[in-house]
PDB file of N, CA and C in Angstrom:
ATOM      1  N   UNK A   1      32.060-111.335  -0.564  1.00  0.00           N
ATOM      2  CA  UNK A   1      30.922-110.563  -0.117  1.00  0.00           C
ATOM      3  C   UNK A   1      31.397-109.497   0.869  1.00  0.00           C
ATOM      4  N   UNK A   2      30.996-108.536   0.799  1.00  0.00           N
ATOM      5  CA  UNK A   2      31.252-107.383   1.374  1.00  0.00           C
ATOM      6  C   UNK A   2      30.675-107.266   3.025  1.00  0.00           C
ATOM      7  N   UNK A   3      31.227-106.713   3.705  1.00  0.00           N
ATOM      8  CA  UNK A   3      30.346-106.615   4.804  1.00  0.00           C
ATOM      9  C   UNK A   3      29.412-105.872   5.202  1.00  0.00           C
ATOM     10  N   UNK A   4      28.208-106.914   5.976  1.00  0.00           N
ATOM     11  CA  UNK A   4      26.685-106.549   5.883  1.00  0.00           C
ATOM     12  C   UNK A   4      26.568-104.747   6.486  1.00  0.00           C
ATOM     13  N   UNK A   5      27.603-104.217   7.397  1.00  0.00           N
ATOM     14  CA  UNK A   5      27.747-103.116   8.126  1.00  0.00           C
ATOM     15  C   UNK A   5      28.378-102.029   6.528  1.00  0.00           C
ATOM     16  N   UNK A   6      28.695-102.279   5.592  1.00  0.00           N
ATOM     17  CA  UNK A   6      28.841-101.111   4.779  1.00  0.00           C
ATOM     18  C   UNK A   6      28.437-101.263   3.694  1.00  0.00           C
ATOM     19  N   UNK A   7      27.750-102.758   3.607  1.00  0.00           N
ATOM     20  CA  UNK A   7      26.291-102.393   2.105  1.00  0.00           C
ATOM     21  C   UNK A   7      25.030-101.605   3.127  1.00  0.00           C
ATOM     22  N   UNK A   8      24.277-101.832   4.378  1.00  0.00           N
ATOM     23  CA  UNK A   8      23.593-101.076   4.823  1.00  0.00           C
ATOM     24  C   UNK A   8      24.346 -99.387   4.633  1.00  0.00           C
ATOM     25  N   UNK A   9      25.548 -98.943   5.273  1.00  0.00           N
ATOM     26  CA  UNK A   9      25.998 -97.360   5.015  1.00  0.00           C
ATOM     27  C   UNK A   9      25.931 -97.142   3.930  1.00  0.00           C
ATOM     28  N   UNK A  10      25.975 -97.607   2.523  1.00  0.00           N
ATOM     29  CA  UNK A  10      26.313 -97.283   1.011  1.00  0.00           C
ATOM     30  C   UNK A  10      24.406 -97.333   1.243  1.00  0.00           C
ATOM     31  N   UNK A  11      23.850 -97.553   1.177  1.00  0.00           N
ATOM     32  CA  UNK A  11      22.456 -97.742   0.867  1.00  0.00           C
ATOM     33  C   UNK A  11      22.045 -96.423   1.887  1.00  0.00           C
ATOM     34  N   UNK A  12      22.476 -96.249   2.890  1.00  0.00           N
ATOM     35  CA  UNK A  12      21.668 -95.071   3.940  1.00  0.00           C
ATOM     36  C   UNK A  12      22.251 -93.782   2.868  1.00  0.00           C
ATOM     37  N   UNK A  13      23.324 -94.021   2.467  1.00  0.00           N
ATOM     38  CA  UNK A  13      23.961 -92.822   1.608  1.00  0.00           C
ATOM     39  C   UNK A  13      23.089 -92.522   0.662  1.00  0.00           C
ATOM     40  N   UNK A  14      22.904 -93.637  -0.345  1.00  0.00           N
ATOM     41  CA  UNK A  14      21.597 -93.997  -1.547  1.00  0.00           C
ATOM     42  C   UNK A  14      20.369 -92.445  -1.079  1.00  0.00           C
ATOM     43  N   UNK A  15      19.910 -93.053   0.331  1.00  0.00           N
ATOM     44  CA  UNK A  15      18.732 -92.700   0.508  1.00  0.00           C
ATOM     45  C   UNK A  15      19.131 -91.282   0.920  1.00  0.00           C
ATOM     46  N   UNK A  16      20.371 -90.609   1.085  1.00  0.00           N
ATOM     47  CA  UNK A  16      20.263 -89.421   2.020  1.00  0.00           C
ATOM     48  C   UNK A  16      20.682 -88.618   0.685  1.00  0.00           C
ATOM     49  N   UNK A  17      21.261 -89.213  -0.374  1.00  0.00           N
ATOM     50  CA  UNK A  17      21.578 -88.720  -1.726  1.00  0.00           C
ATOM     51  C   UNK A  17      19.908 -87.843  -2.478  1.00  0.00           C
ATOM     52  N   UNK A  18      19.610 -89.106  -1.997  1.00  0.00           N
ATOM     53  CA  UNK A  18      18.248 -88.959  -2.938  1.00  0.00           C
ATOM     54  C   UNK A  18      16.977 -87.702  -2.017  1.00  0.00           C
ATOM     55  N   UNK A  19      17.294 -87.641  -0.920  1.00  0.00           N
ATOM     56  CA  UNK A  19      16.518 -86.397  -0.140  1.00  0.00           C
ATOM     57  C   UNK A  19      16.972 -85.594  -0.223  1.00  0.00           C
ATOM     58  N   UNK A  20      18.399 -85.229  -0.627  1.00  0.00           N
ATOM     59  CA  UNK A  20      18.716 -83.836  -0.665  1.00  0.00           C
ATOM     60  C   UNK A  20      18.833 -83.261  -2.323  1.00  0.00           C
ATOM     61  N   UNK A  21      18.701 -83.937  -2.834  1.00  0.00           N
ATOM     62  CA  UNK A  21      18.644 -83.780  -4.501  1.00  0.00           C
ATOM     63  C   UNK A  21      18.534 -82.149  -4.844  1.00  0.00           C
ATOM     64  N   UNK A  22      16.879 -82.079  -4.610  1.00  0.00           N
ATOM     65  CA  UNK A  22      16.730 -80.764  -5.046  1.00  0.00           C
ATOM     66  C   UNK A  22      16.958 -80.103  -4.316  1.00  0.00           C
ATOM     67  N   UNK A  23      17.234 -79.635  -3.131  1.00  0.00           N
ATOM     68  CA  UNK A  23      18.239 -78.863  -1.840  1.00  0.00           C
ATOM     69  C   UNK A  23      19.343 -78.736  -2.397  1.00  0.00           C
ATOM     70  N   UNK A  24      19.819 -79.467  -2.737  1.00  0.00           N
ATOM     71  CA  UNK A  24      21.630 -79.235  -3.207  1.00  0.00           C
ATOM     72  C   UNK A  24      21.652 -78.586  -4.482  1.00  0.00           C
ATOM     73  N   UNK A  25      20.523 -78.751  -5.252  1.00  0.00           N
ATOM     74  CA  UNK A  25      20.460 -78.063  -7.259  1.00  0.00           C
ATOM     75  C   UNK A  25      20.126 -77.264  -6.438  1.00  0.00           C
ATOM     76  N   UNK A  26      19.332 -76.578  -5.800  1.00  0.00           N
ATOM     77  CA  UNK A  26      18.527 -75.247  -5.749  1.00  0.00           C
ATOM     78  C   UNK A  26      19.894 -74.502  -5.316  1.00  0.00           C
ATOM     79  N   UNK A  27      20.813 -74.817  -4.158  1.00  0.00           N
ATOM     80  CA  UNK A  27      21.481 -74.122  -3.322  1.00  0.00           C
ATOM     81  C   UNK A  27      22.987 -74.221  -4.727  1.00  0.00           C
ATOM     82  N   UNK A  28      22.971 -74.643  -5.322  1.00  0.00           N
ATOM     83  CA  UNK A  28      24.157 -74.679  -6.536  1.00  0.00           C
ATOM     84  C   UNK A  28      24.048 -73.846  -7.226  1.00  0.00           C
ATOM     85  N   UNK A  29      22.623 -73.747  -7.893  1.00  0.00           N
ATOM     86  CA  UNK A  29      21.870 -72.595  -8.960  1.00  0.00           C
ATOM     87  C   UNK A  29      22.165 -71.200  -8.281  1.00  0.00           C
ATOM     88  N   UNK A  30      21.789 -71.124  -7.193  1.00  0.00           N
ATOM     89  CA  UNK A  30      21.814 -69.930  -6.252  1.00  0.00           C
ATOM     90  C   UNK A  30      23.371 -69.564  -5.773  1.00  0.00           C
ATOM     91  N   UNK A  31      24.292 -70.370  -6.268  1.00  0.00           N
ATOM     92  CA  UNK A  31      26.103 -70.097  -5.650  1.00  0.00           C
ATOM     93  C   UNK A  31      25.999 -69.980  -4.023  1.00  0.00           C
ATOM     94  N   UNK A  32      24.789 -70.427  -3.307  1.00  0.00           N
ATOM     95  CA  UNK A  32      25.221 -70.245  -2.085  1.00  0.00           C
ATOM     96  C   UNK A  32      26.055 -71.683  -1.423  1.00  0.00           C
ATOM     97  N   UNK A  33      27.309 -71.358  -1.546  1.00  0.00           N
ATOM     98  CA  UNK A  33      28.266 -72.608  -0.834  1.00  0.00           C
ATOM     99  C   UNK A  33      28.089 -72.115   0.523  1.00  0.00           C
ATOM    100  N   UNK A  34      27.843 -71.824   1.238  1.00  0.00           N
ATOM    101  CA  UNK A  34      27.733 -71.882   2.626  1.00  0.00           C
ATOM    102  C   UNK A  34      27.047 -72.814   3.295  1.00  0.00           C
ATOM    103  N   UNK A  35      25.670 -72.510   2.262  1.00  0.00           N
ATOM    104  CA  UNK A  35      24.492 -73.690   2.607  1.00  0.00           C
ATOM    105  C   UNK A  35      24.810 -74.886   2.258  1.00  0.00           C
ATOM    106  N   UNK A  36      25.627 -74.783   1.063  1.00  0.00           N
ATOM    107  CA  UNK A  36      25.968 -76.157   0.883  1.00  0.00           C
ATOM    108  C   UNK A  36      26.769 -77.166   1.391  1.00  0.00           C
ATOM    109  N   UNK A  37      27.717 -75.921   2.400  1.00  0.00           N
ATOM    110  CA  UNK A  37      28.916 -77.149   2.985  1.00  0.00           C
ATOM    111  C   UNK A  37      28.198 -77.070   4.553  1.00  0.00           C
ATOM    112  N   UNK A  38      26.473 -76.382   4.449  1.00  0.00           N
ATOM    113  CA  UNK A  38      25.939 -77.127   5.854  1.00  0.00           C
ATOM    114  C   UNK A  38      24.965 -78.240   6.047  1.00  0.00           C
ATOM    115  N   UNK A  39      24.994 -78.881   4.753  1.00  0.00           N
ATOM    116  CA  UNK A  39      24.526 -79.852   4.147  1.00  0.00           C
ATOM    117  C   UNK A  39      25.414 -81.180   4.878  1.00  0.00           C
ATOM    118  N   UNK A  40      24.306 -82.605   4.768  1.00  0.00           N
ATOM    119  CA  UNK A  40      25.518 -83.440   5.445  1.00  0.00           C
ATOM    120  C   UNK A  40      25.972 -83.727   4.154  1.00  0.00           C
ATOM    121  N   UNK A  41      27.652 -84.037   4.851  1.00  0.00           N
ATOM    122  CA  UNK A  41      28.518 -84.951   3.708  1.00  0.00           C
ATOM    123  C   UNK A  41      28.284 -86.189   3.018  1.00  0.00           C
ATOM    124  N   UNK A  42      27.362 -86.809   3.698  1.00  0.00           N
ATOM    125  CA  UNK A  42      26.622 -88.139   2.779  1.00  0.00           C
ATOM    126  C   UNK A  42      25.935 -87.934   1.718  1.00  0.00           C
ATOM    127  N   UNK A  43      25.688 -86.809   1.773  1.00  0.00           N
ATOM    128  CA  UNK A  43      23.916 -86.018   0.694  1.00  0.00           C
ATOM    129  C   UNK A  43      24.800 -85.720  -0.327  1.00  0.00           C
ATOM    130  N   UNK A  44      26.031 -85.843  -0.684  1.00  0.00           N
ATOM    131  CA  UNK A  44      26.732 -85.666  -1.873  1.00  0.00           C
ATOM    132  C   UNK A  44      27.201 -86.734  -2.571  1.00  0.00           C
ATOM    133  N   UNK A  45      26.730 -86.725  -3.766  1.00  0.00           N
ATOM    134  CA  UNK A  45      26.857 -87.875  -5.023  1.00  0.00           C
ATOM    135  C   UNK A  45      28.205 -88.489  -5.352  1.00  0.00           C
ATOM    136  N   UNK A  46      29.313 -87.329  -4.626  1.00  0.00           N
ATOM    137  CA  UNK A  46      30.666 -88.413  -4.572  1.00  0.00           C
ATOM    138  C   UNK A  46      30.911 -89.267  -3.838  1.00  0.00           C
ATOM    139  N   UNK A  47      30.063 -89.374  -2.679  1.00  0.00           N
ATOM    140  CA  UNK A  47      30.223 -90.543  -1.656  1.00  0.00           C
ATOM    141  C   UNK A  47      29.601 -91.902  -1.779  1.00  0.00           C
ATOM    142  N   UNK A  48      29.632 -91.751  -3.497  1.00  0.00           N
ATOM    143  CA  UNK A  48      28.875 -92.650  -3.211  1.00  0.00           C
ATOM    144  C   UNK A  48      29.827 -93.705  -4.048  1.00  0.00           C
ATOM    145  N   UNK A  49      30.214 -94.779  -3.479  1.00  0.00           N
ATOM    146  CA  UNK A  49      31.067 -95.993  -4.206  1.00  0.00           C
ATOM    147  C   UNK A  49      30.761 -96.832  -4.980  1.00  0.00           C
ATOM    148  N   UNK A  50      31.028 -96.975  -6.010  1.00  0.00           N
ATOM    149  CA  UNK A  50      30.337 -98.056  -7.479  1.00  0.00           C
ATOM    150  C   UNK A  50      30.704 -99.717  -6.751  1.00  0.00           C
ATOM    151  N   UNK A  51      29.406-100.207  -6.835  1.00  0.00           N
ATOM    152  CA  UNK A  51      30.219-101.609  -6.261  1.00  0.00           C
ATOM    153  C   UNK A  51      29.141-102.692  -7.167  1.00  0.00           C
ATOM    154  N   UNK A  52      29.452-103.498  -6.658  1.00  0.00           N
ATOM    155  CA  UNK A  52      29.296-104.988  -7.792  1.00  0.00           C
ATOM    156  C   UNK A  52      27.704-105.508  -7.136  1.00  0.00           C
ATOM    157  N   UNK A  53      26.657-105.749  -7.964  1.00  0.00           N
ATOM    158  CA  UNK A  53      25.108-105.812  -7.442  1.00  0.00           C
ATOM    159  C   UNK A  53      24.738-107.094  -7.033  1.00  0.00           C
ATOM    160  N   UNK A  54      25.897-107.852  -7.400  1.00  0.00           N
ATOM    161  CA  UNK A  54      25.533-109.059  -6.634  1.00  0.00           C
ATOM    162  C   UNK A  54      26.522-109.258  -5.292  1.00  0.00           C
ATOM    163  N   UNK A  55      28.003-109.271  -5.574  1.00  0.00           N
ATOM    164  CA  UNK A  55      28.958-109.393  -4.194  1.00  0.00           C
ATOM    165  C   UNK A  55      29.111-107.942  -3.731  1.00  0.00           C
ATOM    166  N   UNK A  56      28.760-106.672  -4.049  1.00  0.00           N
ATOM    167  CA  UNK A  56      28.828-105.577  -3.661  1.00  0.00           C
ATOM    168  C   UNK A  56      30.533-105.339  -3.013  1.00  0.00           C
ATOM    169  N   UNK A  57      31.648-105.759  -4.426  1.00  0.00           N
ATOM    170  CA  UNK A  57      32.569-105.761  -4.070  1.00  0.00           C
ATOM    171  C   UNK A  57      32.995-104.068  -4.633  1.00  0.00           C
ATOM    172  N   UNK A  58      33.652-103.196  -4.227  1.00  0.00           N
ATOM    173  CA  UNK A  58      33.834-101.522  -4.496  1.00  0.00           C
ATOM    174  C   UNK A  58      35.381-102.035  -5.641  1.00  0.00           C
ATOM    175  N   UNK A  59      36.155-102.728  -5.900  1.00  0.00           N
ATOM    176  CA  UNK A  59      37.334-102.968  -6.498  1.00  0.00           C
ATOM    177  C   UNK A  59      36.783-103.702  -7.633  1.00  0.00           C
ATOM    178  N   UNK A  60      37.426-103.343  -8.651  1.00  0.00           N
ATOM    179  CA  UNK A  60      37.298-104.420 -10.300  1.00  0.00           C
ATOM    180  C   UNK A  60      36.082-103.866 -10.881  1.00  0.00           C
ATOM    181  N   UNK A  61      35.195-103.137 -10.692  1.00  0.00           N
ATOM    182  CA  UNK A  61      33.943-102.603 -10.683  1.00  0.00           C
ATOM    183  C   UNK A  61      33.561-102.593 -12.190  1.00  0.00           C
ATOM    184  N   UNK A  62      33.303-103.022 -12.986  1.00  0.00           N
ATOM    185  CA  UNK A  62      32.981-102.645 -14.500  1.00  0.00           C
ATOM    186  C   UNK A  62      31.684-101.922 -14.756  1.00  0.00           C
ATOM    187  N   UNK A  63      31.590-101.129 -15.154  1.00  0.00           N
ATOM    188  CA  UNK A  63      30.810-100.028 -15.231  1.00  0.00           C
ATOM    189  C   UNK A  63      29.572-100.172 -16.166  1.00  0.00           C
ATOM    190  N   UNK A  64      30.045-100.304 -17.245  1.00  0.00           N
ATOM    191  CA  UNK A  64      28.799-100.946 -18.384  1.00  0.00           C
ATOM    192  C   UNK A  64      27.694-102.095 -17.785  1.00  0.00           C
ATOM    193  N   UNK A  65      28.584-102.877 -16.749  1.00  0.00           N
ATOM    194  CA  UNK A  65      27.532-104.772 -16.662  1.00  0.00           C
ATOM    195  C   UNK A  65      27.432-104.403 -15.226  1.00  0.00           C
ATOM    196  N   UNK A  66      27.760-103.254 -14.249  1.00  0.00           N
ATOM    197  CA  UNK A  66      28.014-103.165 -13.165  1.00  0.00           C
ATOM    198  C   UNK A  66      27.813-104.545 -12.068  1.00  0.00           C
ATOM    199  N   UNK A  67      28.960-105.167 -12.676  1.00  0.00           N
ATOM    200  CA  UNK A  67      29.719-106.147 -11.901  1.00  0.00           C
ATOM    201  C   UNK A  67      31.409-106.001 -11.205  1.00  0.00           C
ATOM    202  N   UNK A  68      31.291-106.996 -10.556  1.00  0.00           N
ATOM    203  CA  UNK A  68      32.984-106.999 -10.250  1.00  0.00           C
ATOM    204  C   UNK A  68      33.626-107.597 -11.499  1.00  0.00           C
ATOM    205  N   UNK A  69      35.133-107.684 -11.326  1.00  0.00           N
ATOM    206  CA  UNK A  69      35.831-108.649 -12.793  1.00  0.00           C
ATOM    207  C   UNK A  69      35.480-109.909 -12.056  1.00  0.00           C
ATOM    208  N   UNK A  70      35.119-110.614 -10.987  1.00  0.00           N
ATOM    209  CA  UNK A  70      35.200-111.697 -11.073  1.00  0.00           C
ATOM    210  C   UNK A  70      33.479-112.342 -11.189  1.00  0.00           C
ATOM    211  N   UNK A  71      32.667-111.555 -10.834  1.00  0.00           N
ATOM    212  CA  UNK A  71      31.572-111.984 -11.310  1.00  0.00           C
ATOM    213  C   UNK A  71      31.280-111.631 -12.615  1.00  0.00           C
ATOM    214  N   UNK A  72      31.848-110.640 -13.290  1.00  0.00           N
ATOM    215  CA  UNK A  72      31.620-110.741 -14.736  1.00  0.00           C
ATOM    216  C   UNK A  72      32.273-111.582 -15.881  1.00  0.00           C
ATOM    217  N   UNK A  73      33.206-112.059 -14.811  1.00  0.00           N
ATOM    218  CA  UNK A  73      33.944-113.470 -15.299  1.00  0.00           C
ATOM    219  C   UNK A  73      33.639-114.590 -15.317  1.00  0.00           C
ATOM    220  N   UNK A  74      32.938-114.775 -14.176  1.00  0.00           N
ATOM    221  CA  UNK A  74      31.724-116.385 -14.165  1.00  0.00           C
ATOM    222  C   UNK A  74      30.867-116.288 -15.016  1.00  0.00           C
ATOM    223  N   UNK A  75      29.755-115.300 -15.131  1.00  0.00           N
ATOM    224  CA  UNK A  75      28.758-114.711 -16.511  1.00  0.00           C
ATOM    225  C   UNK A  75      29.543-115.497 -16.854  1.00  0.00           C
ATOM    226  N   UNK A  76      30.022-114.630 -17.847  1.00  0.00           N
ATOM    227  CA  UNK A  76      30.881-114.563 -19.187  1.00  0.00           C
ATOM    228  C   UNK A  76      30.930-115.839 -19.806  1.00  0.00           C
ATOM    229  N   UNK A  77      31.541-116.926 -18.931  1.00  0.00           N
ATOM    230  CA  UNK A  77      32.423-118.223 -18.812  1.00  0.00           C
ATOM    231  C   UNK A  77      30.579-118.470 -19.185  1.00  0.00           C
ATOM    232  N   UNK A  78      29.656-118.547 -18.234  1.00  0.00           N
ATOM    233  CA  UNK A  78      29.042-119.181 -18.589  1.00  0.00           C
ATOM    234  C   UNK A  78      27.340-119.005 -19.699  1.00  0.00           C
ATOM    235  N   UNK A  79      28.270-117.863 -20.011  1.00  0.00           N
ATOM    236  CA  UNK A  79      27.212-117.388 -21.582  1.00  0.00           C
ATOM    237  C   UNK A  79      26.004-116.818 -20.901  1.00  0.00           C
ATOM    238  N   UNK A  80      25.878-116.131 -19.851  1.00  0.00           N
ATOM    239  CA  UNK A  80      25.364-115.822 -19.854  1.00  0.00           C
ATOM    240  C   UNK A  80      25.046-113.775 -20.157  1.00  0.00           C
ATOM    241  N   UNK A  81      26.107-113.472 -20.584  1.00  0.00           N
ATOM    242  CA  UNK A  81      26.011-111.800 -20.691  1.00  0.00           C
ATOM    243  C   UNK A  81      26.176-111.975 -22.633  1.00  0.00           C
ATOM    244  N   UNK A  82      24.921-111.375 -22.707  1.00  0.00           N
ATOM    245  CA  UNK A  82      25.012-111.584 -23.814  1.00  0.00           C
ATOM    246  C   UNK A  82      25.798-110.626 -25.300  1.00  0.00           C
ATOM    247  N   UNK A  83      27.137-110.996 -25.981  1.00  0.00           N
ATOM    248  CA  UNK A  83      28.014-110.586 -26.664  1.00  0.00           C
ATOM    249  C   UNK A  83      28.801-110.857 -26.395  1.00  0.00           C
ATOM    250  N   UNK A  84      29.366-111.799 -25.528  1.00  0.00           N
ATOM    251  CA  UNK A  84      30.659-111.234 -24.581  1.00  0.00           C
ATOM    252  C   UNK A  84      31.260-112.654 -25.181  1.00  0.00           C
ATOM    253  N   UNK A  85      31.875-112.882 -25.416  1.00  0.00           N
ATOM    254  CA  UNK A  85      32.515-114.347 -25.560  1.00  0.00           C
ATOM    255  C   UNK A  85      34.244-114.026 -25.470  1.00  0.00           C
ATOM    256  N   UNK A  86      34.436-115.694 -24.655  1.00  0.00           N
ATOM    257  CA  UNK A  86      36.036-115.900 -24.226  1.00  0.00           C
ATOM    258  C   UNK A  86      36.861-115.557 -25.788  1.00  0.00           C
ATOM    259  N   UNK A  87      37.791-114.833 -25.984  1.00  0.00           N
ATOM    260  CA  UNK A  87      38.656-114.893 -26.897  1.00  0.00           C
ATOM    261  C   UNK A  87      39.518-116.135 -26.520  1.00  0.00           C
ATOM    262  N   UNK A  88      40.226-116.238 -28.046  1.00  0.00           N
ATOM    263  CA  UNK A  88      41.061-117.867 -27.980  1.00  0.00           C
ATOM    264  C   UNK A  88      41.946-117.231 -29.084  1.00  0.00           C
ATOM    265  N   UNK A  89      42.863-117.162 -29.493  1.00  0.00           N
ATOM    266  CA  UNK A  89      43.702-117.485 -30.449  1.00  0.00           C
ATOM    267  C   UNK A  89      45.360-118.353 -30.602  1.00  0.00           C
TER     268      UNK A  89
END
């Protein structure tokens, strides 16, 4: 589990992403980078880190089941994602 001090920052990011949305398209459409680099640095969609929705781990991240590898490994094991089955040969 991740610590409680940077799932709250990843989530304030969430929210500061999501207020500047159309501020940042309008000022893109318009080529004014000035305005844009007086924008805060959180309000941009690269800051923002893919992490795992249950351990909110940022490493192993699988993108499709957005899990970590190790919680998409317990699933898995225990049938619960459905298609996914252990190979054996």
């Amino acid at each position: 589990m991740a610590k409680t001090s940077i799932i709250v920052r990843d989530e304030k990011r969430k929210r500061m992403i999501n207020q500047y949305a159309a501020k940042r398209a309008e000022l893109k459409q318009l080529g004014d980078y000035e305005g844009l680099a007086k924008l805060p640095r959180n309000s941009s969609r690269t800051r923002l880190t893919n992490r795992c929705v249950e351990t909110h781990r940022p490493r192993g991240y699988m993108r499709q089941f957005g899990l970590s590898r190790i919680s998409f490994r317990e699933h898995a094991s225990r049938g619960e994602i459905p298609g996914v089955t252990k190979s054996s040969w």
